[in-house]
C-alpha atoms as a PDB file:
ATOM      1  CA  UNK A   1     -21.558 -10.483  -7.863  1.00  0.00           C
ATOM      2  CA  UNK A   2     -21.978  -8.313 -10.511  1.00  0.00           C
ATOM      3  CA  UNK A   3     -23.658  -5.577  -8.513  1.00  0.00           C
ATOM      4  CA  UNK A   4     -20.756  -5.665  -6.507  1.00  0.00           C
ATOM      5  CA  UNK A   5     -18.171  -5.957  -9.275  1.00  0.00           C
ATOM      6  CA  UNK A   6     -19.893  -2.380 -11.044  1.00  0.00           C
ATOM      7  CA  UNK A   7     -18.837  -0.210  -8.110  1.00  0.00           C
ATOM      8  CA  UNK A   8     -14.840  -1.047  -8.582  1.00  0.00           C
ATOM      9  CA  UNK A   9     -12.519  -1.036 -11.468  1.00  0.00           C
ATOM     10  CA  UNK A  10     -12.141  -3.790 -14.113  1.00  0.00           C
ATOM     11  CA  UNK A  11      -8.586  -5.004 -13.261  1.00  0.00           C
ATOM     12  CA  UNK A  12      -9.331  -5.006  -9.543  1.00  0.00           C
ATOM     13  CA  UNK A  13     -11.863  -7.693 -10.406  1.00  0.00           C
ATOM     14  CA  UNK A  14      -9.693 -10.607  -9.983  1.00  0.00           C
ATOM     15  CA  UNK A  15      -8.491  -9.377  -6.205  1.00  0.00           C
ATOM     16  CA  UNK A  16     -12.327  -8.588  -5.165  1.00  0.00           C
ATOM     17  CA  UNK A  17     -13.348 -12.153  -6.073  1.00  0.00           C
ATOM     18  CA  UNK A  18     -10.609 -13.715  -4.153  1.00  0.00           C
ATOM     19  CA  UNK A  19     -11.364 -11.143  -1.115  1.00  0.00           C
ATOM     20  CA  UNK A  20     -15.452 -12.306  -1.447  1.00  0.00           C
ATOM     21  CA  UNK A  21     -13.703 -15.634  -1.290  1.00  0.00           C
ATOM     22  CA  UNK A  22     -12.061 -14.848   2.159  1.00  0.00           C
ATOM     23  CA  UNK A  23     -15.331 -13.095   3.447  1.00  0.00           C
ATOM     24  CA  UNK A  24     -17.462 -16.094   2.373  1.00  0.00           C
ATOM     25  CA  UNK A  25     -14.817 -18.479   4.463  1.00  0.00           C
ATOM     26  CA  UNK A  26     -15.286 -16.908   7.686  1.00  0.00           C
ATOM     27  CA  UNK A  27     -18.898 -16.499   7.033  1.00  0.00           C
ATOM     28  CA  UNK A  28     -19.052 -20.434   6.462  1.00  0.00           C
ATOM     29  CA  UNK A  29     -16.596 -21.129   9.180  1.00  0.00           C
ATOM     30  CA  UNK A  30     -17.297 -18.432  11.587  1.00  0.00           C
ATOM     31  CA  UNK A  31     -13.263 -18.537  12.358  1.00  0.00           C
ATOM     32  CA  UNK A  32     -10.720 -15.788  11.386  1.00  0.00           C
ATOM     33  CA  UNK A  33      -9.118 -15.447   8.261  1.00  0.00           C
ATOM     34  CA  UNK A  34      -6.018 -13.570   7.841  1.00  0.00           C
ATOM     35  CA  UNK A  35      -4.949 -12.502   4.418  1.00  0.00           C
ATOM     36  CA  UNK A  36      -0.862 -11.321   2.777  1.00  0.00           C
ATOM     37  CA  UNK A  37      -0.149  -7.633   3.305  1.00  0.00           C
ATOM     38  CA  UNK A  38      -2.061  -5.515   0.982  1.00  0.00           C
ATOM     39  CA  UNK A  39      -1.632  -1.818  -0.256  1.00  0.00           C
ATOM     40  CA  UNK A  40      -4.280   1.185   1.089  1.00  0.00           C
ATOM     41  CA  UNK A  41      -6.241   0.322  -2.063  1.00  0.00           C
ATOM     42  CA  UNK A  42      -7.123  -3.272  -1.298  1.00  0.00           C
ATOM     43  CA  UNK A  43      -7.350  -2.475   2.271  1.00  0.00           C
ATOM     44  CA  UNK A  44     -10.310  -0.141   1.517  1.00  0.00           C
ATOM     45  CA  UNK A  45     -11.807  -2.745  -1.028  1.00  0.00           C
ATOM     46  CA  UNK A  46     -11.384  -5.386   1.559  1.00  0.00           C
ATOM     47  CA  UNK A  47     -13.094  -2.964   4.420  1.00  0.00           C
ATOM     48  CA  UNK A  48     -15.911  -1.905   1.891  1.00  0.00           C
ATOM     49  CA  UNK A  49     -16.789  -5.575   0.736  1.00  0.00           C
ATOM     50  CA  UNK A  50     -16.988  -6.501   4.243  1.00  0.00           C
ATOM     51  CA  UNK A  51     -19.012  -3.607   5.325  1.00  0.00           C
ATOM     52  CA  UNK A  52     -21.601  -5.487   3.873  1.00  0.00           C
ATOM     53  CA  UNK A  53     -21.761  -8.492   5.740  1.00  0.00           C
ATOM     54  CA  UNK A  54     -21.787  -9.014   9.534  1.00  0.00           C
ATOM     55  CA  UNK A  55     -18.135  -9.620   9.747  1.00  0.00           C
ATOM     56  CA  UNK A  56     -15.293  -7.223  11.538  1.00  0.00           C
ATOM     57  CA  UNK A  57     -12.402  -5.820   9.926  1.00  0.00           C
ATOM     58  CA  UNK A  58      -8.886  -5.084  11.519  1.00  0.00           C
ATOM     59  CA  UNK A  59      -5.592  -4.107   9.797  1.00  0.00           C
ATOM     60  CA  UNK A  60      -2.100  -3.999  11.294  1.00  0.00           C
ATOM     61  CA  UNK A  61       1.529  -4.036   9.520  1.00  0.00           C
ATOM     62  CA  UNK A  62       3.615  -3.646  12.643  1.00  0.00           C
ATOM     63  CA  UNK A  63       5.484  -0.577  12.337  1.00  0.00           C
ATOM     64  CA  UNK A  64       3.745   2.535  13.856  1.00  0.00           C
ATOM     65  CA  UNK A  65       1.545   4.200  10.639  1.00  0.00           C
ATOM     66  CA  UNK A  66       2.271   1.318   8.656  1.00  0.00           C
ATOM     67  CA  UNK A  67       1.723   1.499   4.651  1.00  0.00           C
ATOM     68  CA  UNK A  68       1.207  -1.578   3.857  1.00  0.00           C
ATOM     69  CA  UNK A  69      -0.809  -4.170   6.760  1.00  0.00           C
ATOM     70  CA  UNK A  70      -1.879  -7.311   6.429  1.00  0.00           C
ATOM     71  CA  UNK A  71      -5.939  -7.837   7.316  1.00  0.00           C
ATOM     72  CA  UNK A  72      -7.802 -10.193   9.563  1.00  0.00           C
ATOM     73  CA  UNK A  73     -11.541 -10.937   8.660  1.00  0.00           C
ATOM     74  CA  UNK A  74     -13.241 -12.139  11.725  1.00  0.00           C
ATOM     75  CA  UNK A  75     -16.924 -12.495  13.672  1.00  0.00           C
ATOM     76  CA  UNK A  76     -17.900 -10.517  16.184  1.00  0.00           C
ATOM     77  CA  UNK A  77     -17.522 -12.852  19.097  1.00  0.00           C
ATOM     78  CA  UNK A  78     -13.352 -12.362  18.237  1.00  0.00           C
ATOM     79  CA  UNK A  79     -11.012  -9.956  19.835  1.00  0.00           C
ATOM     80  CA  UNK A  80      -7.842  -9.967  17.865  1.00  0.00           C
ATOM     81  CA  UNK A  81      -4.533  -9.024  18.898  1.00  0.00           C
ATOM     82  CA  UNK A  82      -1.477  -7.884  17.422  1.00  0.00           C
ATOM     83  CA  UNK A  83       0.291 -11.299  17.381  1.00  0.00           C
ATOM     84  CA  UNK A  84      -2.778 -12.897  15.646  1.00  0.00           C
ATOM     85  CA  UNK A  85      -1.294 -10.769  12.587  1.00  0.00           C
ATOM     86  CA  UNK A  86       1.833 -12.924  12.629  1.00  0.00           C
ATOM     87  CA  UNK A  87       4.303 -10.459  11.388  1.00  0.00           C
ATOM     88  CA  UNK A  88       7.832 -10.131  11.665  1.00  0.00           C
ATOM     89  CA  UNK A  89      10.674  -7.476  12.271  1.00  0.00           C
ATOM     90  CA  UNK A  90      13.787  -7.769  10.841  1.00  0.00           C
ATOM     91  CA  UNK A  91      16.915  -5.277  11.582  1.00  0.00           C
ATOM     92  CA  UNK A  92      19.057  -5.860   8.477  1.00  0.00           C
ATOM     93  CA  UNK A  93      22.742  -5.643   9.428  1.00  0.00           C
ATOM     94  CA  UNK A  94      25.658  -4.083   6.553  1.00  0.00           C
ATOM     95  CA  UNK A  95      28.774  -2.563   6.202  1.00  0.00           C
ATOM     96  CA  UNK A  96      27.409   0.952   6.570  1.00  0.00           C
ATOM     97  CA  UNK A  97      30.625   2.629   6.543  1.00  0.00           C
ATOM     98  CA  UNK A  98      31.407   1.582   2.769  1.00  0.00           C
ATOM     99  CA  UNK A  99      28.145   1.848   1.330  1.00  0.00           C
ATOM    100  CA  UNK A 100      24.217   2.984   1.181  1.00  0.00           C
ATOM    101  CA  UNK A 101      21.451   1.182   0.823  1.00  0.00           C
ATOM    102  CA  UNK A 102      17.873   2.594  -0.042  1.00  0.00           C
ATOM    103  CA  UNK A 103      14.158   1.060  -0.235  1.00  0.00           C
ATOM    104  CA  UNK A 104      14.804  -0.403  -4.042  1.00  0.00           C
ATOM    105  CA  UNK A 105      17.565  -1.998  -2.984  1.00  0.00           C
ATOM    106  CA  UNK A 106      16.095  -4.278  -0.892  1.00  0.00           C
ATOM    107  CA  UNK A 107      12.884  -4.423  -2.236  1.00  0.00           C
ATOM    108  CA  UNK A 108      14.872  -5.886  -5.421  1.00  0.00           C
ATOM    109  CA  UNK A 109      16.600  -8.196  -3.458  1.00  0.00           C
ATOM    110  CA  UNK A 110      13.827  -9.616  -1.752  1.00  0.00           C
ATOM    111  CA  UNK A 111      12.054  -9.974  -5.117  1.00  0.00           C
ATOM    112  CA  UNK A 112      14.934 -11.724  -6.810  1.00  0.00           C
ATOM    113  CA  UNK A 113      14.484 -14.611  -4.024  1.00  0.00           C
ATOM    114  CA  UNK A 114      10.797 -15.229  -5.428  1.00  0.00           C
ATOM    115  CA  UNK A 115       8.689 -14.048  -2.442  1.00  0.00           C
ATOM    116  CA  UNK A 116       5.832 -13.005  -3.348  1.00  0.00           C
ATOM    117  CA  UNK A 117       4.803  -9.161  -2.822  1.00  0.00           C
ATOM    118  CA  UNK A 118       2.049  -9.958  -0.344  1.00  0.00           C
ATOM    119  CA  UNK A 119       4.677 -11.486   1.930  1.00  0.00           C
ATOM    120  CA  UNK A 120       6.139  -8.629   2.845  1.00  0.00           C
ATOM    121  CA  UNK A 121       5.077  -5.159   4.211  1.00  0.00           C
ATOM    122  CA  UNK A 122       6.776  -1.603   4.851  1.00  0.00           C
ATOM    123  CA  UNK A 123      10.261  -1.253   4.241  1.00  0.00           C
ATOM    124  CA  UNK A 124      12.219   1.404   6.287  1.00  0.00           C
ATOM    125  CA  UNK A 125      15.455   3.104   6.048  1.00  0.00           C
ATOM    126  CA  UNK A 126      16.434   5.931   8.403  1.00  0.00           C
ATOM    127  CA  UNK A 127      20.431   6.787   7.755  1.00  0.00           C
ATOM    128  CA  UNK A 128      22.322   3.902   8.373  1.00  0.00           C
ATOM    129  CA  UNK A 129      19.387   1.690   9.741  1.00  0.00           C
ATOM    130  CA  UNK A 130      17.112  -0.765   7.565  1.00  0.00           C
ATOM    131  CA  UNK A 131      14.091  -2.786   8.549  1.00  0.00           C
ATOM    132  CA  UNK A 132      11.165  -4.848   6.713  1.00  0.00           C
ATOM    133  CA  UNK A 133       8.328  -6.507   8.028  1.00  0.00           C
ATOM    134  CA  UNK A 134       7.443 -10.199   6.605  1.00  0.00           C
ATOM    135  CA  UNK A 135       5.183 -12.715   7.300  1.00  0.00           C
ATOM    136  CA  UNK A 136       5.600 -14.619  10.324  1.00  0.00           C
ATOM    137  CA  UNK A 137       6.023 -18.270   8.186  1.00  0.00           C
ATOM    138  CA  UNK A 138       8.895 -16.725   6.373  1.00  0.00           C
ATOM    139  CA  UNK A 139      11.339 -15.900   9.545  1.00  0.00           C
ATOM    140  CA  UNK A 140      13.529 -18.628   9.127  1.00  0.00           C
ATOM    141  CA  UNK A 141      13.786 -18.718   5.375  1.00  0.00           C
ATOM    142  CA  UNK A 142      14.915 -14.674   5.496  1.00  0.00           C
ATOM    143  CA  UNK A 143      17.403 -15.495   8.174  1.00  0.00           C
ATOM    144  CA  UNK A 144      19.174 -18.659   5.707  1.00  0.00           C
ATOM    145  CA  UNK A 145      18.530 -17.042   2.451  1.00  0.00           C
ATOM    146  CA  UNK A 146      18.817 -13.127   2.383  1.00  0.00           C
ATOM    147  CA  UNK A 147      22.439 -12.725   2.383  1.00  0.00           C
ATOM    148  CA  UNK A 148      23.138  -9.966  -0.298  1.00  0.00           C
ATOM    149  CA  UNK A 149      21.988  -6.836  -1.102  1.00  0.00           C
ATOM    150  CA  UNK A 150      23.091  -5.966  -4.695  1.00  0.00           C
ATOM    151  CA  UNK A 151      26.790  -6.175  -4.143  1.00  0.00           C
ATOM    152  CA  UNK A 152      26.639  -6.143  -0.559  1.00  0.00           C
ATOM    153  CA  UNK A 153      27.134  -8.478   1.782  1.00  0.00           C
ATOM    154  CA  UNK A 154      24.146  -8.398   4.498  1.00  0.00           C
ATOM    155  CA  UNK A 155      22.864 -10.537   7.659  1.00  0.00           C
ATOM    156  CA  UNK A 156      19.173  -9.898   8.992  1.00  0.00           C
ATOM    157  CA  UNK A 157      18.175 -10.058  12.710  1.00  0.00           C
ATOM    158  CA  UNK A 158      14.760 -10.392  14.092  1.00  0.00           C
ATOM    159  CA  UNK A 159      13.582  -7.311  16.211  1.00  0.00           C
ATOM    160  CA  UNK A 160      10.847  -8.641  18.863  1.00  0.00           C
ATOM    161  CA  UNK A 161      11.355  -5.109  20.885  1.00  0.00           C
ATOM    162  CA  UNK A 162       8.507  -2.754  19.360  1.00  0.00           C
ATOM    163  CA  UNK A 163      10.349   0.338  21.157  1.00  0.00           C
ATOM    164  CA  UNK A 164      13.323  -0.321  18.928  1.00  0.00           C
ATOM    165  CA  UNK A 165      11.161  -0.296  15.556  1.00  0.00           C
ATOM    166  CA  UNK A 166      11.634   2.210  13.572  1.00  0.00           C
ATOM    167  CA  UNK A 167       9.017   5.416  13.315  1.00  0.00           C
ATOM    168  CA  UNK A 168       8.862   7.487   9.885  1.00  0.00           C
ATOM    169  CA  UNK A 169       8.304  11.089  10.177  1.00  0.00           C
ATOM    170  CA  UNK A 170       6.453  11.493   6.852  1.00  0.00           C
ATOM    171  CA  UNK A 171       4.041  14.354   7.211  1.00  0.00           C
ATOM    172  CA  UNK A 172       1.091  14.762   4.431  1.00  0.00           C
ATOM    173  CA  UNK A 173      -0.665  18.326   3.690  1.00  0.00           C
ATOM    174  CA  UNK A 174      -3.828  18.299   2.886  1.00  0.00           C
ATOM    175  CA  UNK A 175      -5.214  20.392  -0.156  1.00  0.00           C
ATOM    176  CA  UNK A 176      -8.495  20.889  -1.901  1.00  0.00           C
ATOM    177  CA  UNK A 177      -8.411  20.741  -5.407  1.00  0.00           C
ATOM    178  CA  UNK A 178     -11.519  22.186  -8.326  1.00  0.00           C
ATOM    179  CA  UNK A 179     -11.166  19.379 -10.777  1.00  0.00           C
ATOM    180  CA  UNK A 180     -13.345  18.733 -13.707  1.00  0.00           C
ATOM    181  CA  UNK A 181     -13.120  14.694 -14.036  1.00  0.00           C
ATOM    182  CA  UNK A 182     -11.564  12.471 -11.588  1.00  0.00           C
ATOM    183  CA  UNK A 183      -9.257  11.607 -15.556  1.00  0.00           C
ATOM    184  CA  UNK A 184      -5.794  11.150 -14.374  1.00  0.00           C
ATOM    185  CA  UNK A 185      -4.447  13.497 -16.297  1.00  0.00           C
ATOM    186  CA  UNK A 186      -7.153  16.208 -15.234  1.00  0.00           C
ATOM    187  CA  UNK A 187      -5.581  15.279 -11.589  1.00  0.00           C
ATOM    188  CA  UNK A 188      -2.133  15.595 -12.322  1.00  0.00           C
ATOM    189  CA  UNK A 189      -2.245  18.546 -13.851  1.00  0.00           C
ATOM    190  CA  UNK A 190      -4.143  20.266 -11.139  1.00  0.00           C
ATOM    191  CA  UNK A 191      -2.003  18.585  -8.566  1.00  0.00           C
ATOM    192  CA  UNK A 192       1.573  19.827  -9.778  1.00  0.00           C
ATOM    193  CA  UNK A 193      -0.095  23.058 -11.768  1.00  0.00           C
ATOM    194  CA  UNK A 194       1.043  22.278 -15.388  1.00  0.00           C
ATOM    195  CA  UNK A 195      -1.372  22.501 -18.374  1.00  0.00           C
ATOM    196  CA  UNK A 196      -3.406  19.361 -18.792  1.00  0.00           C
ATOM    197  CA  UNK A 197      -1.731  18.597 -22.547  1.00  0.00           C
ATOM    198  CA  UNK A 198       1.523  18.124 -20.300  1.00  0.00           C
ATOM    199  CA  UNK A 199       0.083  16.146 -17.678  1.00  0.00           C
ATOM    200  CA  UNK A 200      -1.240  13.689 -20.435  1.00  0.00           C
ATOM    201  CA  UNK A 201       2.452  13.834 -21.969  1.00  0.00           C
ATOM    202  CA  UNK A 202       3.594  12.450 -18.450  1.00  0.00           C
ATOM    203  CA  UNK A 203       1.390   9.876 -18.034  1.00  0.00           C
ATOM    204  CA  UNK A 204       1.594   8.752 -21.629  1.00  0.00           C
ATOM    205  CA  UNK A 205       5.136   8.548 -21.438  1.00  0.00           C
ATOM    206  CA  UNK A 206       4.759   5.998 -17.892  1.00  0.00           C
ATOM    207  CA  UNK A 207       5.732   8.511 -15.294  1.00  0.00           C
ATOM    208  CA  UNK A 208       3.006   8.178 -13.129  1.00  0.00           C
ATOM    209  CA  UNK A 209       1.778   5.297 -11.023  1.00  0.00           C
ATOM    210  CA  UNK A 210      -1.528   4.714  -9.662  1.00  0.00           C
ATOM    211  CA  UNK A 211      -1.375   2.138  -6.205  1.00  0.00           C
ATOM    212  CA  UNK A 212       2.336   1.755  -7.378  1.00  0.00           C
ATOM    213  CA  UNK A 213       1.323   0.606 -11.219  1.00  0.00           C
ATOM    214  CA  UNK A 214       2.218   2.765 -13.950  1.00  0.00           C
ATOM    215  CA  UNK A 215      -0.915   3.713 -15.413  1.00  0.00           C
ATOM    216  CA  UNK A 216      -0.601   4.895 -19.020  1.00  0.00           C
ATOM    217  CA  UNK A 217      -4.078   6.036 -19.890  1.00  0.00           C
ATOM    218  CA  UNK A 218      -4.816   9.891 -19.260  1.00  0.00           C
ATOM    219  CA  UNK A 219      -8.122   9.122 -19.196  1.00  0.00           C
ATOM    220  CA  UNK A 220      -7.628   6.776 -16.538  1.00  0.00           C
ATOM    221  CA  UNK A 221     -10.378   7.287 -13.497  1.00  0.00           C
ATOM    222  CA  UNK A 222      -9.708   7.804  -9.982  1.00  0.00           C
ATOM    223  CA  UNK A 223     -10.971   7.000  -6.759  1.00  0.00           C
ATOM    224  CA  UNK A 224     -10.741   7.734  -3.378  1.00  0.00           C
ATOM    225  CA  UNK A 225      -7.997   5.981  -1.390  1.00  0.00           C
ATOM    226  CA  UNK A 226      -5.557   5.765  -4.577  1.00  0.00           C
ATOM    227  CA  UNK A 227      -1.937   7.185  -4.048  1.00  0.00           C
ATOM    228  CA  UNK A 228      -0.412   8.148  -7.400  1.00  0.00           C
ATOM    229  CA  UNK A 229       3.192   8.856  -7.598  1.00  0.00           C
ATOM    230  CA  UNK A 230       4.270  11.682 -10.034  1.00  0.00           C
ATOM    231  CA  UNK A 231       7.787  11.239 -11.321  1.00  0.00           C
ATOM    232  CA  UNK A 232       9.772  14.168 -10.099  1.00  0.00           C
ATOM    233  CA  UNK A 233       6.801  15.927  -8.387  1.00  0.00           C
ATOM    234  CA  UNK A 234       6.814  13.044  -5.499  1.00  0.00           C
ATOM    235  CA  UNK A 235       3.564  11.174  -3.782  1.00  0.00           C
ATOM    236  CA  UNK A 236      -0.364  11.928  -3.272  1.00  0.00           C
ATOM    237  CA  UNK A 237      -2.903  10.374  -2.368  1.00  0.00           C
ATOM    238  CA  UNK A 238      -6.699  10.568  -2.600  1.00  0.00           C
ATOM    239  CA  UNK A 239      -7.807  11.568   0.672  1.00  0.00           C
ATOM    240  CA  UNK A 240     -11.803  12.350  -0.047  1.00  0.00           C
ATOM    241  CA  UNK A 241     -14.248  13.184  -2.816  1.00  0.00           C
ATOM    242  CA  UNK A 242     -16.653  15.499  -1.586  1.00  0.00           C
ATOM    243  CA  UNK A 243     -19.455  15.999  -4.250  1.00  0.00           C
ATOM    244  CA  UNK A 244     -19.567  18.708  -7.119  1.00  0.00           C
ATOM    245  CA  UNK A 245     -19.591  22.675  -6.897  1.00  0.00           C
ATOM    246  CA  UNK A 246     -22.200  24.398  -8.145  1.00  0.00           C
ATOM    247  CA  UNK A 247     -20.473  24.477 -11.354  1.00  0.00           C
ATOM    248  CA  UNK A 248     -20.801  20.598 -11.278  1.00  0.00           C
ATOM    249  CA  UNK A 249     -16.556  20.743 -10.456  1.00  0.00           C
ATOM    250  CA  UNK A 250     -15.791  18.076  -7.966  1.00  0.00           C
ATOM    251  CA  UNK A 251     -14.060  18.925  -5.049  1.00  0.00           C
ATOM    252  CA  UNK A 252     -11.006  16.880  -4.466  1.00  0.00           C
ATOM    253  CA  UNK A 253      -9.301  16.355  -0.956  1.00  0.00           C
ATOM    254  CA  UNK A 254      -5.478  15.198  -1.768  1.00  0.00           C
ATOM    255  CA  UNK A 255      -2.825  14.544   0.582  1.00  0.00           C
ATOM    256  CA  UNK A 256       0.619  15.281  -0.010  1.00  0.00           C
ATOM    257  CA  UNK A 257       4.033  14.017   1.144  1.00  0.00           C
ATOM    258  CA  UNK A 258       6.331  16.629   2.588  1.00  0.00           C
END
């Protein structure tokens, strides 16, 4: 365990031993095991702890390009398909006219009625229309219980028609950054070209998140797969590491959102 605690960070601990836990089950069961949805960054550590054993990996949230997917950990003799994911589609219906509703707002109100984060996957809002996938076992509590939006009045309606889903258009860039430490505030500073003293300044004062946490600690490490959110300068994420120049620099692959 702690060989394979070293190669991750100390407050991911807690969600590696619980995903060991799931790869142990279908290692002792030799049946499929299906966890919540879970952000990039646990869907690496989940593919990397895996990698390891003799077990398959496959990831799916529903929506075309999905952020956040739930996982399914099975043997090799399995060939899963998409409704062994058990994931639903909800259209949310409001008066659109009157009023505008954006992701916080209804990841806000879905908090308030105590589900739990890993119940629930992408959110998307395109003008008037909203949508959120949720776990399959949750349809018919949505449908009775999500009523309001803040002050607004709302119904939700179950979307089983894939072609009627709705598709994001985000596009990323891809740049190559000459960092000296993978210290957050090293990578902010080279990824929205501000002196590092300043880039410490934002992080200190809790304007950046790492894997959506705010992350407080310039000195704070990075790895690959992590999207960090820069208050005012928008989203990244970590696309590759690709070894050191030969001014021992690393070389930095980052995605950006457009």
């Amino acid at each position: 365990m702690e060989t394979i605690l070293q190669h991750f960070r100390k407050d991911e601990q807690p969600f590696i031993e619980m995903a060991i836990g799931w790869i142990r089950e279908v290692e002792d069961t030799y049946s499929p095991k299906l966890t919540g949805f879970l952000d990039p960054r646990q869907q690496r550590i989940v593919e990397s702890l895996a990698g390891s054993s003799m077990l398959l990996v496959g990831l799916y949230g529903a929506f075309l390009e999905a952020e956040r997917r739930r996982v399914l950990i099975y043997p090799d003799y399995y060939v899963p398909e998409p409704v062994d994911y058990r994931i639903a589609i909800f259209d949310v219906k409001y008066a659109s006219k009157f009023l505008k509703l954006d992701h916080k707002d209804i990841l806000g109100s879905m908090m308030s009625l105590g589900i739990d984060r890993s119940k629930f996957g992408d959110i998307r809002v395109v003008d008037d229309q909203v949508q959120f996938a949720v776990a399959d076992e949750l349809k018919d509590y949505m449908t009775a219980n999500f009523l309001s939006i803040g002050k607004a009045k709302v119904t939700v309606e179950e979307s089983n028609r894939p072609e009627d889903w709705i598709v994001t258009t985000d596009t990323w860039t891809e740049e190559m950054h000459i960092v000296s430490s993978l210290r957050l505030d090293v990578v902010t500073a080279a990824l929205v070209t501000i002196p590092r003293q300043k880039a410490a300044t934002l992080v200190h004062g809790e304007k950046v998140k790492v894997n959506w946490a705010v992350r407080d600690q310039p000195a704070f490490e990075l790895q690959e797969s992590d999207m960090i959110s820069i208050r005012g300068s928008g989203r990244f994420k970590v696309i590759a590491i690709e070894g050191r120049t030969r001014k021992d620099k690393i070389r930095l692959i980052v995605g950006k959102l457009e």
